[in-house]
C-alpha atoms as a PDB file:
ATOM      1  CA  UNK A   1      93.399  70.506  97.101  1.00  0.00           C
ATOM      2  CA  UNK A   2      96.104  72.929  95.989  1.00  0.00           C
ATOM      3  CA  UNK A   3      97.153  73.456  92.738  1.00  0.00           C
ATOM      4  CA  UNK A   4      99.960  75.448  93.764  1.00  0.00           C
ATOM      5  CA  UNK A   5     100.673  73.218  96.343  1.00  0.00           C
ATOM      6  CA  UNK A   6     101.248  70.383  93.857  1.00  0.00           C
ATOM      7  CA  UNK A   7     103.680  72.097  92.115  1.00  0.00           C
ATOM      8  CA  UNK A   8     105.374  73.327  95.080  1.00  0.00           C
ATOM      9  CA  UNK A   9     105.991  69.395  95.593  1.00  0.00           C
ATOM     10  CA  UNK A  10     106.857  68.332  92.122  1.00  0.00           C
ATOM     11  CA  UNK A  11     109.287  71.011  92.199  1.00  0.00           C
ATOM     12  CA  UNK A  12     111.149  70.059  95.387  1.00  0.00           C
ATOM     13  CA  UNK A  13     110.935  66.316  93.356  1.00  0.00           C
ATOM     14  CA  UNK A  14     112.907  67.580  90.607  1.00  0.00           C
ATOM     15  CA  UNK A  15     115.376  70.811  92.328  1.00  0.00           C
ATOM     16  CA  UNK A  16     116.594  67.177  94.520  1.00  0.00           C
ATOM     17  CA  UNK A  17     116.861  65.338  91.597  1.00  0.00           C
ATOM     18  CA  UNK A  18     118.752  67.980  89.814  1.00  0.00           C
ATOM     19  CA  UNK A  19     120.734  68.292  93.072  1.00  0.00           C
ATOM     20  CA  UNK A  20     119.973  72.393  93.002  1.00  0.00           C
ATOM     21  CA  UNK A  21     120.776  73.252  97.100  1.00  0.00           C
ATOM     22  CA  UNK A  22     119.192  76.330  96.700  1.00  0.00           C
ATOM     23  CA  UNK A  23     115.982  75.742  95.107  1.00  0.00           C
ATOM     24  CA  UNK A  24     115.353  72.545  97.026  1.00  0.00           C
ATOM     25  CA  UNK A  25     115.789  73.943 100.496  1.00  0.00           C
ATOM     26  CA  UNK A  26     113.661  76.666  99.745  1.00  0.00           C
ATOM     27  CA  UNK A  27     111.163  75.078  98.914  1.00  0.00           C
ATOM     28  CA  UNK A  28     111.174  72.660 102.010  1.00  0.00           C
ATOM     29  CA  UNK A  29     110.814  75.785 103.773  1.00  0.00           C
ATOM     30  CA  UNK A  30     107.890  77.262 102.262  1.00  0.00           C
ATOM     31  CA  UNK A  31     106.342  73.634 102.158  1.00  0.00           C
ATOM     32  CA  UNK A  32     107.425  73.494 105.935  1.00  0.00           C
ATOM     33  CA  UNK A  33     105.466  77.312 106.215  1.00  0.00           C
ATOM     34  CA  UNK A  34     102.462  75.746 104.440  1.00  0.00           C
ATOM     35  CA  UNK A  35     101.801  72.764 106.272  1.00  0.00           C
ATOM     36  CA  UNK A  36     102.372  75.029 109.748  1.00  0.00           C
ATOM     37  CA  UNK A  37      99.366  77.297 108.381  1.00  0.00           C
ATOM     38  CA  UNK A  38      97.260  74.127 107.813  1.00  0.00           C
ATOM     39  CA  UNK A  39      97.896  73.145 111.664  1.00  0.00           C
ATOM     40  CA  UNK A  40      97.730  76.464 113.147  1.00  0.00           C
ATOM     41  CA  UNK A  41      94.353  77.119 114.562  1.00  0.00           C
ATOM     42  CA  UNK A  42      91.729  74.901 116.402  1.00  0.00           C
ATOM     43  CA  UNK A  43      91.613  72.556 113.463  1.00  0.00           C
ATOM     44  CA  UNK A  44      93.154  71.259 110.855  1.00  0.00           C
ATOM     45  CA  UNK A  45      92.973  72.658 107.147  1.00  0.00           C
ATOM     46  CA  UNK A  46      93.738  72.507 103.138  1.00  0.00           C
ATOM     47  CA  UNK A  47      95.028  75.906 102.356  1.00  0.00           C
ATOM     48  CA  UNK A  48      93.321  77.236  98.953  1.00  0.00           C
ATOM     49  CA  UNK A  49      96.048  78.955  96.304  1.00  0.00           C
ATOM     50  CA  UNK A  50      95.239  82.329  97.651  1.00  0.00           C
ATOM     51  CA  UNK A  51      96.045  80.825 100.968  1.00  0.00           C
ATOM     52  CA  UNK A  52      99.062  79.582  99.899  1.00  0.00           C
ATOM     53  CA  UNK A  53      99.957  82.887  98.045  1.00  0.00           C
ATOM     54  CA  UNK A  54      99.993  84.296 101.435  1.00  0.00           C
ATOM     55  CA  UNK A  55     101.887  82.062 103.240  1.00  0.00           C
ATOM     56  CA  UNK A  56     104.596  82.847  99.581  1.00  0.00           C
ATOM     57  CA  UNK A  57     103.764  86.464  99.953  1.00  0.00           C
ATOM     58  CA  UNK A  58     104.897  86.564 103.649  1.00  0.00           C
ATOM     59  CA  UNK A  59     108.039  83.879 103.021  1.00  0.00           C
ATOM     60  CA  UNK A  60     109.476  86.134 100.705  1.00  0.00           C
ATOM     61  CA  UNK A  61     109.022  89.094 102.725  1.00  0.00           C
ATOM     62  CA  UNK A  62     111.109  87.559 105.583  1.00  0.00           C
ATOM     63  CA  UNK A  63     113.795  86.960 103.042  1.00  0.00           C
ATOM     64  CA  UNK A  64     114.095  90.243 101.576  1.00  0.00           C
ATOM     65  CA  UNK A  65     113.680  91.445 104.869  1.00  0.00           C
ATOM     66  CA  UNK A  66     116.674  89.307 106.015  1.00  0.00           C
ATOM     67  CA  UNK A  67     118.615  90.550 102.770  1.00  0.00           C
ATOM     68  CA  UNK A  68     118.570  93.693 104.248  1.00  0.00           C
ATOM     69  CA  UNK A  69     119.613  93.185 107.466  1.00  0.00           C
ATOM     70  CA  UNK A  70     122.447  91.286 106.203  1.00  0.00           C
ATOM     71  CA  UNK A  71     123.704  93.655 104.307  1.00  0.00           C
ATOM     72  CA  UNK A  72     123.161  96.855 106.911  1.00  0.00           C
ATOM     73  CA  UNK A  73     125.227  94.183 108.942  1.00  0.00           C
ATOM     74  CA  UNK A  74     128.566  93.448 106.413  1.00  0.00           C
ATOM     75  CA  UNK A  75     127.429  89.638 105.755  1.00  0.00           C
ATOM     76  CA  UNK A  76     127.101  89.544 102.314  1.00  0.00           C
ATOM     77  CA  UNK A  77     127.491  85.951 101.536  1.00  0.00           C
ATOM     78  CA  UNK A  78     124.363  85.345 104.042  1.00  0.00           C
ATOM     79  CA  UNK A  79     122.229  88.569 102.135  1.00  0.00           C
ATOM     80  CA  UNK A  80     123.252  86.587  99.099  1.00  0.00           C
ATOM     81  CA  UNK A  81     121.563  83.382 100.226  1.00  0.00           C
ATOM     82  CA  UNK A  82     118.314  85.127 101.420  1.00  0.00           C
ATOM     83  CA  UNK A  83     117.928  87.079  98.259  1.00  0.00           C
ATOM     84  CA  UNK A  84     118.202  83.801  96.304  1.00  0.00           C
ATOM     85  CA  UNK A  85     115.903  82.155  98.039  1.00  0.00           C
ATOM     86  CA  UNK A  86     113.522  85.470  97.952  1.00  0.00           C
ATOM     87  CA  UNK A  87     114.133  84.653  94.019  1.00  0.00           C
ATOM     88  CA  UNK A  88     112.657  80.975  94.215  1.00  0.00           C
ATOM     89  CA  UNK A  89     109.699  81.933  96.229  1.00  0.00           C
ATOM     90  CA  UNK A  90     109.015  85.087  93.767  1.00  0.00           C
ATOM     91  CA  UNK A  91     108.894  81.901  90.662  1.00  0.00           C
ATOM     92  CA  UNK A  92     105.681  80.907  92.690  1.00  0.00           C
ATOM     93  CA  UNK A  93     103.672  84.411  93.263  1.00  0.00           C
ATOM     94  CA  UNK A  94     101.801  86.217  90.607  1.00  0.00           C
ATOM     95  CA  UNK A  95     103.462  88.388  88.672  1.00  0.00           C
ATOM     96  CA  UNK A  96     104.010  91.924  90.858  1.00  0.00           C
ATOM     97  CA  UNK A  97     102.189  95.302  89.945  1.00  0.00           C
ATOM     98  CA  UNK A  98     104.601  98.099  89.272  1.00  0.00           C
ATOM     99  CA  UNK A  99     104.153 100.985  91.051  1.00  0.00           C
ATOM    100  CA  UNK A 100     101.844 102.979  88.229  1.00  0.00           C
ATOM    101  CA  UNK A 101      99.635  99.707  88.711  1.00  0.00           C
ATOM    102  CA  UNK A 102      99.415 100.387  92.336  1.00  0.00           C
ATOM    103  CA  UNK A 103      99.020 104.073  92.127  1.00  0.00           C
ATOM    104  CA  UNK A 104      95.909 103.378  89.803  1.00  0.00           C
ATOM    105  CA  UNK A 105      94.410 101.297  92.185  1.00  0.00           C
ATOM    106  CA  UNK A 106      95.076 103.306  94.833  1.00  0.00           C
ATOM    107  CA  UNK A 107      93.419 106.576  93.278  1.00  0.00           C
ATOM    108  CA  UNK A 108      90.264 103.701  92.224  1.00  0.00           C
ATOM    109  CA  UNK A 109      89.557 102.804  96.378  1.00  0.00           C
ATOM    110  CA  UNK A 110      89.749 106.404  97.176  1.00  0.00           C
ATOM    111  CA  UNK A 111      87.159 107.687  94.575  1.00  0.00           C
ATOM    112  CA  UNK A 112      85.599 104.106  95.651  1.00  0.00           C
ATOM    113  CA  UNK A 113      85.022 104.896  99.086  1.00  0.00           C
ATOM    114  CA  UNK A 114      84.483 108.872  98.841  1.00  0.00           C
ATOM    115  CA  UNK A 115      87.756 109.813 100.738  1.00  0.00           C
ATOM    116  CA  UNK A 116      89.020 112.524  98.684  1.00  0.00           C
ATOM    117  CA  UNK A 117      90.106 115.471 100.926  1.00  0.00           C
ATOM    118  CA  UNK A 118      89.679 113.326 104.066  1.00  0.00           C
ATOM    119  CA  UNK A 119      93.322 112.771 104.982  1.00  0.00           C
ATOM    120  CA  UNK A 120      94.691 110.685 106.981  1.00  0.00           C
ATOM    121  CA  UNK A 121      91.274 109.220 108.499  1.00  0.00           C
ATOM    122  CA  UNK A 122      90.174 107.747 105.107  1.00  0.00           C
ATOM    123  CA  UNK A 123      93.333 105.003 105.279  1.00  0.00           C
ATOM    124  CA  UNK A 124      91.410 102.379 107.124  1.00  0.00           C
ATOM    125  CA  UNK A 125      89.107 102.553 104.933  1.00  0.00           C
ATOM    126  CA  UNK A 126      90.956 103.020 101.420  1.00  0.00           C
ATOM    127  CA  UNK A 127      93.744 100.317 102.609  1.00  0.00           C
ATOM    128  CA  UNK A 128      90.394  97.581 103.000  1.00  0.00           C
ATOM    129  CA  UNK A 129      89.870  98.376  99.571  1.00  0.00           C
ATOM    130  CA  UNK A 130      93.186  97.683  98.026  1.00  0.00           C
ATOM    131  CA  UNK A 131      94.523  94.816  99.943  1.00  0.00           C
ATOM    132  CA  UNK A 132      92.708  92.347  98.720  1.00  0.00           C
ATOM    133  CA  UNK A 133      93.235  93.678  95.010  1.00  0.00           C
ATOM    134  CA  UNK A 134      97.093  93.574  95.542  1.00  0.00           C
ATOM    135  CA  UNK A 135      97.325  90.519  97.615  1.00  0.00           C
ATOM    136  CA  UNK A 136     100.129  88.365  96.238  1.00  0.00           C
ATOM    137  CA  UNK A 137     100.923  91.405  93.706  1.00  0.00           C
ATOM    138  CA  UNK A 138     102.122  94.079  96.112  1.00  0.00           C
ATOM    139  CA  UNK A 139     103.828  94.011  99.065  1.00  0.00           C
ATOM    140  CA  UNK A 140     101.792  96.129 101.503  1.00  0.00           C
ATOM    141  CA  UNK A 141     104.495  98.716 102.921  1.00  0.00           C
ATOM    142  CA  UNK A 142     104.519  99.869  99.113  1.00  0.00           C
ATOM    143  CA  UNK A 143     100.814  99.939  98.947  1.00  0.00           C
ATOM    144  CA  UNK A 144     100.106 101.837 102.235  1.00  0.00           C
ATOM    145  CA  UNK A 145     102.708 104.682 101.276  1.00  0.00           C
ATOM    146  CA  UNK A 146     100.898 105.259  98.281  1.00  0.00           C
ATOM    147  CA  UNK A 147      97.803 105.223 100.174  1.00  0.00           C
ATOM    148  CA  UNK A 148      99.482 107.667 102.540  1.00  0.00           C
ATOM    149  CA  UNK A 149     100.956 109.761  99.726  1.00  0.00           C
ATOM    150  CA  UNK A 150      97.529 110.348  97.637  1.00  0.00           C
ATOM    151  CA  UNK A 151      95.163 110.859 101.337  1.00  0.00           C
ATOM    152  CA  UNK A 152      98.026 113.917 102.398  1.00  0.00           C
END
């Protein structure tokens, strides 16, 4: 069983009791997300926290994604709405590594896996390292530049 889960639920209990739109129809959605992931596959299954970090992780991705293209687009009443909603889902994920954080661990996996002056080949390797030190943390577009910036 999810802890995270749980409070994902409680949550929704009290954002529709406190009649906050926002809030409580994010957080259908991500519940919706969740229980998708549990049915996807062959068979069914409980997601763990870090699997439910994911399913968060990626959530809010497609929102701040969508924030974007909202904006590049002139709608900024519906860039609005995604952003808040990228702001309820971010409530949920651990706290996010700056990028010094990043750049540390970064310069760690490369030392880790002997890369140093090996370019662009190393990145396979380097980014297997990293992700699953940053996953939740970072978003991985960040974390490959840096990978990307340190191997050139």
């Amino acid at each position: 069983m999810s802890a995270l889960k749980d409070r994902l639920r409680a949550d929704l209990t009290a954002a529709i009791k406190a009649r906050d739109e926002v809030r409580s129809s994010t957080l259908r959605m991500v519940l919706t997300a969740i229980t998708n992931a549990e049915v996807a596959g062959k068979e069914a299954r409980e997601l763990s926290d870090d699997d439910v970090i994911g399913v968060l992780s990626s959530e809010g991705k497609k929102r701040r994604e969508a924030a974007t293209a909202f904006e590049d687009g002139g709608r900024a009443e519906m860039a609005a709405k995604e952003k808040a909603e990228a702001e309820v889902i971010a409530d949920y994920l651990p706290e996010q590594l700056s990028a010094d954080d990043i750049a540390t661990l970064v310069t760690a996996a490369i030392a880790q896996v002997g890369a140093a002056g090996e370019g662009m080949k190393a990145m396979g390797k380097v980014m297997g390292v990293v992700t699953p030190q940053v996953k939740g943390r970072a978003d991985g577009g960040v974390v490959a530049a840096e990978v990307r910036r340190q191997l050139a």
